[in-house]
C-alpha atoms as a PDB file:
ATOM      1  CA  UNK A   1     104.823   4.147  83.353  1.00  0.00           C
ATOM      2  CA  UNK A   2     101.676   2.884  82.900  1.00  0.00           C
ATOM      3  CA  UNK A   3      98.775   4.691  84.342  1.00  0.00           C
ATOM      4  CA  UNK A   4     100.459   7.939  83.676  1.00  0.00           C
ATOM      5  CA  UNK A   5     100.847   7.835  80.263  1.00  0.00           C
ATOM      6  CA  UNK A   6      97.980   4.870  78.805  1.00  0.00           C
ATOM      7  CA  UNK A   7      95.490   3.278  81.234  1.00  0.00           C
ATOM      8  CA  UNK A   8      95.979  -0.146  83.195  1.00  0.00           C
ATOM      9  CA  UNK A   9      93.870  -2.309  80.800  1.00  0.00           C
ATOM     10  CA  UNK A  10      94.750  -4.946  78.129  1.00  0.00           C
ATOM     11  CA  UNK A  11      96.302  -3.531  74.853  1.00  0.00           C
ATOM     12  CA  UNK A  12      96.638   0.040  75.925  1.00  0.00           C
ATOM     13  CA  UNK A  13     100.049   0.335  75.066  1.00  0.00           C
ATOM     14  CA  UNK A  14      99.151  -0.905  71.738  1.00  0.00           C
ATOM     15  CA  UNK A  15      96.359   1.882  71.534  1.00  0.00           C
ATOM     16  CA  UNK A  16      98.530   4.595  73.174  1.00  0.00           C
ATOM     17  CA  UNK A  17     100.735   3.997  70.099  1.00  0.00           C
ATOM     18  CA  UNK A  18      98.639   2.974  67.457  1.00  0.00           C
ATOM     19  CA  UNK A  19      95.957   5.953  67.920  1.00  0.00           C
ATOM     20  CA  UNK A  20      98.287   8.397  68.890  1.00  0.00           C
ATOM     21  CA  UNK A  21     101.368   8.056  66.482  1.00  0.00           C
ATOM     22  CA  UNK A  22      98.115   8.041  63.666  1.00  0.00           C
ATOM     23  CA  UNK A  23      96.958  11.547  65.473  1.00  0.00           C
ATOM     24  CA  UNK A  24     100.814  12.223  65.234  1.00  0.00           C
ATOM     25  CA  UNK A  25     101.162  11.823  61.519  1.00  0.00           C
ATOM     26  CA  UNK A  26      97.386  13.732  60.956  1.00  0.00           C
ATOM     27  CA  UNK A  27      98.887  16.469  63.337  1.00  0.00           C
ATOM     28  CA  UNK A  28     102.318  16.794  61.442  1.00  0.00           C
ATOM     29  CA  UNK A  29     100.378  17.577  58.378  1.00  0.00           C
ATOM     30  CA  UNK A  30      97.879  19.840  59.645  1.00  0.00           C
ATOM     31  CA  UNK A  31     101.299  22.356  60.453  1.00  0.00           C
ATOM     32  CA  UNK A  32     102.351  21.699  57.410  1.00  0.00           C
ATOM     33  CA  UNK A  33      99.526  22.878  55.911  1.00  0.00           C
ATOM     34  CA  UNK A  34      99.074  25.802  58.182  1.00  0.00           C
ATOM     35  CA  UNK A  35     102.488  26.695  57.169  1.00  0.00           C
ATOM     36  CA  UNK A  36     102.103  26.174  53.327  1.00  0.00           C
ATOM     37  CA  UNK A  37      99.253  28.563  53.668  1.00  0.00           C
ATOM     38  CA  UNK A  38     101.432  31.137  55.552  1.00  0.00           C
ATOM     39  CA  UNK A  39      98.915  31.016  58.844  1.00  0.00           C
ATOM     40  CA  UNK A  40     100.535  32.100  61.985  1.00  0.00           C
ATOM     41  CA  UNK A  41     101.427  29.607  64.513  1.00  0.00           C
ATOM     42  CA  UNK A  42      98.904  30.441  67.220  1.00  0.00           C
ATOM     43  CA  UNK A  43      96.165  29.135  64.941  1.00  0.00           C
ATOM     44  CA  UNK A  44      97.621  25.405  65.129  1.00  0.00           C
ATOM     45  CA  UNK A  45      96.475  25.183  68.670  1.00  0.00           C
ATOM     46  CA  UNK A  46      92.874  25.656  68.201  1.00  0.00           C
ATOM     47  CA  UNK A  47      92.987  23.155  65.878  1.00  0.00           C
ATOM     48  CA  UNK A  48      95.401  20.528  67.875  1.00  0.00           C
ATOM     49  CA  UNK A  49      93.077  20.837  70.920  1.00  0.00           C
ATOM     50  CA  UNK A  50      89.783  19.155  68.464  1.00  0.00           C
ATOM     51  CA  UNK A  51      92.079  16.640  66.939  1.00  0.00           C
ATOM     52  CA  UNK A  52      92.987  15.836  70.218  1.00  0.00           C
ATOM     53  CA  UNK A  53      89.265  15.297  70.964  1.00  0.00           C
ATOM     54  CA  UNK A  54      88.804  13.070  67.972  1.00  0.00           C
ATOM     55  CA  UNK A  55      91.683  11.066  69.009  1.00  0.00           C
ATOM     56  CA  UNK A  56      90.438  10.970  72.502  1.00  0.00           C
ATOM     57  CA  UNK A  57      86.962   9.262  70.578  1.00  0.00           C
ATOM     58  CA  UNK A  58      88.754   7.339  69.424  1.00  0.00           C
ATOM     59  CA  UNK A  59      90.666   5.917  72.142  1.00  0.00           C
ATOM     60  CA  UNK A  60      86.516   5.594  73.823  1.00  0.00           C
ATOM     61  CA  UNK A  61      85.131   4.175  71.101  1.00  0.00           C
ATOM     62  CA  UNK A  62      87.777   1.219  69.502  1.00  0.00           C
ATOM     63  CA  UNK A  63      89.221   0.336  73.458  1.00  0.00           C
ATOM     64  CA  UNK A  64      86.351   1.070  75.927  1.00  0.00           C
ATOM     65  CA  UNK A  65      88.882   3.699  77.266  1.00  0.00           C
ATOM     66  CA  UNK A  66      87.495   6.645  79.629  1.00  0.00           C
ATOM     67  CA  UNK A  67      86.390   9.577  77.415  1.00  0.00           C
ATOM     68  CA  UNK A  68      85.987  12.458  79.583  1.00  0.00           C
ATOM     69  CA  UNK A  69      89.529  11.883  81.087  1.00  0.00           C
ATOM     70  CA  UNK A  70      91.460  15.005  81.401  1.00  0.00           C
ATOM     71  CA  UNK A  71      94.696  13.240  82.182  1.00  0.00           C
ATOM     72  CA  UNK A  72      94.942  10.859  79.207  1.00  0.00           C
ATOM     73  CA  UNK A  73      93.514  14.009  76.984  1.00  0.00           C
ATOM     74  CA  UNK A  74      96.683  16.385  77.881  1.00  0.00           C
ATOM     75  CA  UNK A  75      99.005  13.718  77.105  1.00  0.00           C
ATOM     76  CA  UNK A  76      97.361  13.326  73.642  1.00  0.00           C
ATOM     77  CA  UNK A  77      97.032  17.249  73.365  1.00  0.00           C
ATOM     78  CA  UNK A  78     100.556  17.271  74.234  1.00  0.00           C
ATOM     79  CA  UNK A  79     101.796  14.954  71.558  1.00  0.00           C
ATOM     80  CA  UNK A  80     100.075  16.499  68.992  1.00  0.00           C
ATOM     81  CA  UNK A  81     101.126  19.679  69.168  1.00  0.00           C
ATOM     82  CA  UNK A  82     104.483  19.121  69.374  1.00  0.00           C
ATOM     83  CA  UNK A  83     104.350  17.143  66.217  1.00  0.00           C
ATOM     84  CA  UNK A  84     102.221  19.950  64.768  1.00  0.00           C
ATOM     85  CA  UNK A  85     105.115  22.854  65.791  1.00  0.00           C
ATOM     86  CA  UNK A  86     107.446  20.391  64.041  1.00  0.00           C
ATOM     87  CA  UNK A  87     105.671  19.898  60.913  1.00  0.00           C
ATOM     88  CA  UNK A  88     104.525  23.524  61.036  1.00  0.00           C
ATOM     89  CA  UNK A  89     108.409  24.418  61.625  1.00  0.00           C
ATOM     90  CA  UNK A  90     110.491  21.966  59.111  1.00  0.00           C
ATOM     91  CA  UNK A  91     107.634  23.482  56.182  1.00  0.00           C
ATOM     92  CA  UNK A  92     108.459  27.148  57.190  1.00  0.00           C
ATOM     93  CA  UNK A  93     112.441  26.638  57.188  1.00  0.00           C
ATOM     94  CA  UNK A  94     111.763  24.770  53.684  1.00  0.00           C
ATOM     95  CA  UNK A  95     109.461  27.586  52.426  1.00  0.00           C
ATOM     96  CA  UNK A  96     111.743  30.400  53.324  1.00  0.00           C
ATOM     97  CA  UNK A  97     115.081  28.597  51.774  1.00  0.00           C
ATOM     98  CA  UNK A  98     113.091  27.619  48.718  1.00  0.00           C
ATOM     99  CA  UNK A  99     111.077  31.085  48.361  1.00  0.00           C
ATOM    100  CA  UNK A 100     113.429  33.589  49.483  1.00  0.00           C
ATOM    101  CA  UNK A 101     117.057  31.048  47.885  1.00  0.00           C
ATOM    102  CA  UNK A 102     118.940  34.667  47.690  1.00  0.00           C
ATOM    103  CA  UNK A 103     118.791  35.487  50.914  1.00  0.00           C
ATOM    104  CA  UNK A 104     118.072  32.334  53.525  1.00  0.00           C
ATOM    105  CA  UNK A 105     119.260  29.031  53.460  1.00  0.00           C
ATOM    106  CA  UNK A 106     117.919  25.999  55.589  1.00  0.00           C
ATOM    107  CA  UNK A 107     119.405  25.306  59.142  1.00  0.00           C
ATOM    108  CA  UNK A 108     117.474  22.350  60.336  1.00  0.00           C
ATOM    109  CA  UNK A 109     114.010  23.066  61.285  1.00  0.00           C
ATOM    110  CA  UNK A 110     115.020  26.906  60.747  1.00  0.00           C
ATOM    111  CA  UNK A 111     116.558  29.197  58.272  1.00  0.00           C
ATOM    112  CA  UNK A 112     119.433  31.723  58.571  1.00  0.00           C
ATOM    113  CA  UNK A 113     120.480  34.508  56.352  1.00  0.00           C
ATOM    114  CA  UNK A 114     122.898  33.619  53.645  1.00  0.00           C
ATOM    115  CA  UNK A 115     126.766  34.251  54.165  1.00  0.00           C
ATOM    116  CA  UNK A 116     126.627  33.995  57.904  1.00  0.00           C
END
């Protein structure tokens, strides 16, 4: 697992998991927001794609890890957009059963017409 995922180095793990579950948590709120503002969902990737970059920084600048690492970077890119689509998702299924109570009702992260 290691090498794939995190680099071979001292504390990596520790980074990996630290830096990325913190990118995580900032990505689940940015499709949250997206969603509270009723943006469509293409627009979180542009946005998942420079956090990714900052979290990428970050990963450089507080470990010494390789910046310009395309490997590493589509892991984090990875990550965050799934927890962006899932934020994004769970805020839409909670908008449309609050918003629309007469005719949708919450199904998980989605929303199905009332009565069926």
């Amino acid at each position: 697992m290691d090498g794939w995922i995190w680099p071979d180095h001292d504390y990596a793990w520790l980074a990996f998991f630290v830096l990325d579950g913190l990118g995580a948590a900032a990505a689940v709120a940015t499709g949250r927001a997206f969603a509270r503002s009723w943006s469509p969902q293409w627009q979180i990737a542009p946005a998942m794609i420079v956090l990714a970059a900052g979290v990428q920084w970050l990963h450089f600048a507080l470990f010494q890890e390789d910046l310009l690492s395309l490997q590493y970077y589509m892991v984090t890119l990875v990550i965050l957009l799934a927890a962006a689509f899932f934020g994004y998702q769970s805020m839409r299924a909670r908008q449309m059963s609050t918003q629309y109570s007469w005719a949708f009702e919450k199904s998980g992260l989605n929303w199905r017409a009332r009565g069926n």
